[in-house]
C-alpha atoms as a PDB file:
ATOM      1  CA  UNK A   1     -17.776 140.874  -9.997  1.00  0.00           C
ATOM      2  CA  UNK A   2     -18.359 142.851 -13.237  1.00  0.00           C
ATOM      3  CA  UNK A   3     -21.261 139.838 -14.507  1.00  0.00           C
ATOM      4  CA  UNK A   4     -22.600 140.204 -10.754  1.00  0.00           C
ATOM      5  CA  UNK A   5     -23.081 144.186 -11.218  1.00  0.00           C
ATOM      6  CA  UNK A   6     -24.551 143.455 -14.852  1.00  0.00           C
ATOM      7  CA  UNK A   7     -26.991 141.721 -13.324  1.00  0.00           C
ATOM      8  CA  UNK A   8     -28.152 143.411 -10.847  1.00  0.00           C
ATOM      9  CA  UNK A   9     -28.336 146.257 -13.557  1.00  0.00           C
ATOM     10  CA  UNK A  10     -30.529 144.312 -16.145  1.00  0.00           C
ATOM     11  CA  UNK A  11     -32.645 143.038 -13.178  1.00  0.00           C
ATOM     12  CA  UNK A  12     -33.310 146.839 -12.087  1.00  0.00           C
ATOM     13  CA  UNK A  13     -33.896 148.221 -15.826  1.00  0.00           C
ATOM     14  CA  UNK A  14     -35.907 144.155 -16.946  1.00  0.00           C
ATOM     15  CA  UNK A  15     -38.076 144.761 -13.254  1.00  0.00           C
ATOM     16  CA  UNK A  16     -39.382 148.402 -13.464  1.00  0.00           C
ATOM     17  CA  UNK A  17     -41.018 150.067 -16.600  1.00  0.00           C
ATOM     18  CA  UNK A  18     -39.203 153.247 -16.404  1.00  0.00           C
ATOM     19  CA  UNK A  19     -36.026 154.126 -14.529  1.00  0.00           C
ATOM     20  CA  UNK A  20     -33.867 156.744 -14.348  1.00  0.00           C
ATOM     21  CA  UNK A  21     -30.403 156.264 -13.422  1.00  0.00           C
ATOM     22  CA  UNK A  22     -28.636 159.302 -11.900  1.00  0.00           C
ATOM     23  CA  UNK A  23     -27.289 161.995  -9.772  1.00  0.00           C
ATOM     24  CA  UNK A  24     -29.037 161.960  -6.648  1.00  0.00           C
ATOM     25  CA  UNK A  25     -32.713 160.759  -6.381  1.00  0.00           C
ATOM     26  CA  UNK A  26     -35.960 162.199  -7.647  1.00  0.00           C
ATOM     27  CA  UNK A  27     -36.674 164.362  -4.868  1.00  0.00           C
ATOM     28  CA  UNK A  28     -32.790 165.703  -4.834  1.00  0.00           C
ATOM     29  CA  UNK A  29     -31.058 165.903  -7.912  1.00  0.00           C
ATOM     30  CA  UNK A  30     -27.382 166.535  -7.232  1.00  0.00           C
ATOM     31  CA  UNK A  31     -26.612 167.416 -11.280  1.00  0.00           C
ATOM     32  CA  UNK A  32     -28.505 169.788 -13.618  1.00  0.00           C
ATOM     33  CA  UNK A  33     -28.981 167.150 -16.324  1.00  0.00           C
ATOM     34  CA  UNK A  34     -30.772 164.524 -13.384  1.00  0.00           C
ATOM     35  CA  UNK A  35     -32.735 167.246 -12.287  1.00  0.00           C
ATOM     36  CA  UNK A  36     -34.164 168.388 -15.935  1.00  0.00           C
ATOM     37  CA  UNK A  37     -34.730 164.553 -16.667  1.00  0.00           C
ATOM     38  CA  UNK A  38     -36.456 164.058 -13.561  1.00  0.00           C
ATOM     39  CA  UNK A  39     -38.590 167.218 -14.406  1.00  0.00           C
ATOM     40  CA  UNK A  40     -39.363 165.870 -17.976  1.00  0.00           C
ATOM     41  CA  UNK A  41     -40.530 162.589 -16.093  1.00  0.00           C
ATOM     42  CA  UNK A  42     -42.797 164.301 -13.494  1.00  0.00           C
ATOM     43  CA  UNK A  43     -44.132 166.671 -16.518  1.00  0.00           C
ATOM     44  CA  UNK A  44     -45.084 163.187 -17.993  1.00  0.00           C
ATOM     45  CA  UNK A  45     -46.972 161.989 -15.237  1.00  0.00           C
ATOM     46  CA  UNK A  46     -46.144 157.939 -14.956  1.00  0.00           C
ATOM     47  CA  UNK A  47     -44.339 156.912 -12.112  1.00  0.00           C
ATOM     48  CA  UNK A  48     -40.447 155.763 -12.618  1.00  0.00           C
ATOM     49  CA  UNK A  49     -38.016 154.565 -10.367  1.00  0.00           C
ATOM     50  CA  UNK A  50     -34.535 156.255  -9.616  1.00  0.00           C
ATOM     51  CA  UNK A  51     -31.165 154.979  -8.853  1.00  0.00           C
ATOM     52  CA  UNK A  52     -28.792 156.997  -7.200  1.00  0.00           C
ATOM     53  CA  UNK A  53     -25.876 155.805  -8.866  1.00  0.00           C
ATOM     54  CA  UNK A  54     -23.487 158.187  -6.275  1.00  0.00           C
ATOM     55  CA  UNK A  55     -24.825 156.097  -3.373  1.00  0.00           C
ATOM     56  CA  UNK A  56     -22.781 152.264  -5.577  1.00  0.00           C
ATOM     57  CA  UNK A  57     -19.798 153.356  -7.657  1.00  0.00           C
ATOM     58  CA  UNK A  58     -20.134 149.631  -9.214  1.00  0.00           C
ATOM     59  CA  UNK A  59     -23.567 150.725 -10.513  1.00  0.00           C
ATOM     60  CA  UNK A  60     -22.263 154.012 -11.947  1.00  0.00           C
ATOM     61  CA  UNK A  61     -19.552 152.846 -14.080  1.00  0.00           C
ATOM     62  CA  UNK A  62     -21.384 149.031 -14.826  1.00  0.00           C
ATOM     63  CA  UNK A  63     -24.152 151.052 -16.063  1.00  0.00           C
ATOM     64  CA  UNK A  64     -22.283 152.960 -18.861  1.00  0.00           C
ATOM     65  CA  UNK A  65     -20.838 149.596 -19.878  1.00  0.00           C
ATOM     66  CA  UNK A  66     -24.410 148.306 -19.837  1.00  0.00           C
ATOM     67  CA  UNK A  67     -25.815 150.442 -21.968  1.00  0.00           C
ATOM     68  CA  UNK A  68     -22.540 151.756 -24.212  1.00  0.00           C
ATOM     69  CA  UNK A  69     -23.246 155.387 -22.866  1.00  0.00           C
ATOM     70  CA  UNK A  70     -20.606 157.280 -21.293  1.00  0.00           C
ATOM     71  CA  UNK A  71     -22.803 159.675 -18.971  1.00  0.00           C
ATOM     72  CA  UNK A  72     -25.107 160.169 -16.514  1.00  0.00           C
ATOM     73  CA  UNK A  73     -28.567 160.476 -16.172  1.00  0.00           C
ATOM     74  CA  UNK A  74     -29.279 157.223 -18.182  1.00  0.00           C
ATOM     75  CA  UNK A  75     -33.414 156.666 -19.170  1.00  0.00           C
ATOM     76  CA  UNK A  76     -34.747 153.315 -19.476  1.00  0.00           C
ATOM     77  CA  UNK A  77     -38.293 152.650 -21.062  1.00  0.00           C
ATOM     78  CA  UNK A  78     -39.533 149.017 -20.784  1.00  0.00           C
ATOM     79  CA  UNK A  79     -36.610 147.216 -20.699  1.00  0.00           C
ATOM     80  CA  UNK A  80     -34.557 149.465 -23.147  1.00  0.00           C
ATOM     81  CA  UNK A  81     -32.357 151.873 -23.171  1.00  0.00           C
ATOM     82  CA  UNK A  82     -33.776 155.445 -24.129  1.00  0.00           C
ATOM     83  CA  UNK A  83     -30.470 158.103 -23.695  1.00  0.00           C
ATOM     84  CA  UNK A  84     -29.553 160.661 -21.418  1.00  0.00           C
ATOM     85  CA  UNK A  85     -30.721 164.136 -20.650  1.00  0.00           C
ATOM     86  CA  UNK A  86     -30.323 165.480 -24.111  1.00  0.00           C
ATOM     87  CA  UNK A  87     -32.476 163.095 -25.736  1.00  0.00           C
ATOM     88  CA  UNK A  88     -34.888 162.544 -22.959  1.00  0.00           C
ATOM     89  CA  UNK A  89     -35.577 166.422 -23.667  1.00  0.00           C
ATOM     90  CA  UNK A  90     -35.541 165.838 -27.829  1.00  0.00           C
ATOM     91  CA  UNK A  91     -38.276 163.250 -26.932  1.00  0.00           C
ATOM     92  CA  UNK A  92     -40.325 165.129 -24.512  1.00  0.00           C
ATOM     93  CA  UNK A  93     -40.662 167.953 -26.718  1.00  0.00           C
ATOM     94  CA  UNK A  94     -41.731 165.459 -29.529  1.00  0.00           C
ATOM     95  CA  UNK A  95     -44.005 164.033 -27.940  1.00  0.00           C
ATOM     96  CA  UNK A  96     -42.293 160.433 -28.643  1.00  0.00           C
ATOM     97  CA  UNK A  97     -41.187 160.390 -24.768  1.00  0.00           C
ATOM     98  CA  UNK A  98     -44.948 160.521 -23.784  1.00  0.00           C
ATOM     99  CA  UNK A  99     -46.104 157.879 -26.317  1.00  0.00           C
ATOM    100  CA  UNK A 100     -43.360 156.009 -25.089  1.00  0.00           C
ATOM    101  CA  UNK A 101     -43.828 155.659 -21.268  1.00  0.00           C
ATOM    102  CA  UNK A 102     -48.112 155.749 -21.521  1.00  0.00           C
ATOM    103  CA  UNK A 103     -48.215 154.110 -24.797  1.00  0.00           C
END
């Protein structure tokens, strides 16, 4: 079950450029820290797709495992794992976010 959820994980993050795992979904955060990432993303511009990881309790916890972090929102930028809300923000403000998702 736990390779299964991996999977379907790596296919997600491997299938779309960026995506945002979190809270809620882009148009409804249901955390702070979901709602300032998705807010960093939409400052950005590109698209990104969400996954409401309150909607698949498999997905919530697989994806910590996945990407050895322990909360959630989780950012992925082609194919690799970028951080959570903290460093999404650390980015944005740098500028390295940007670069990042239209680079």
């Amino acid at each position: 079950m736990a390779e299964d959820v991996q999977k379907r994980i790596d296919d997600i993050v491997k299938g779309n450029k960026v995506v945002l795992f979190m809270k809620g979904n882009a148009r409804q955060p249901q955390c702070g820290f979901s709602m300032r990432t998705v807010q960093i993303l939409n400052s950005i511009g590109a698209p990104f797709t969400t996954v409401n990881v309150l909607e698949d309790s498999e997905i919530r916890e697989g994806v910590k495992s996945y990407s050895d972090w322990p909360t959630i929102p989780q950012l992925f930028v082609n194919g690799e794992f970028v951080g959570g809300s903290d460093i999404a923000m650390e980015m944005f403000e740098s500028g390295d976010l940007t670069k990042l998702i239209t680079g």
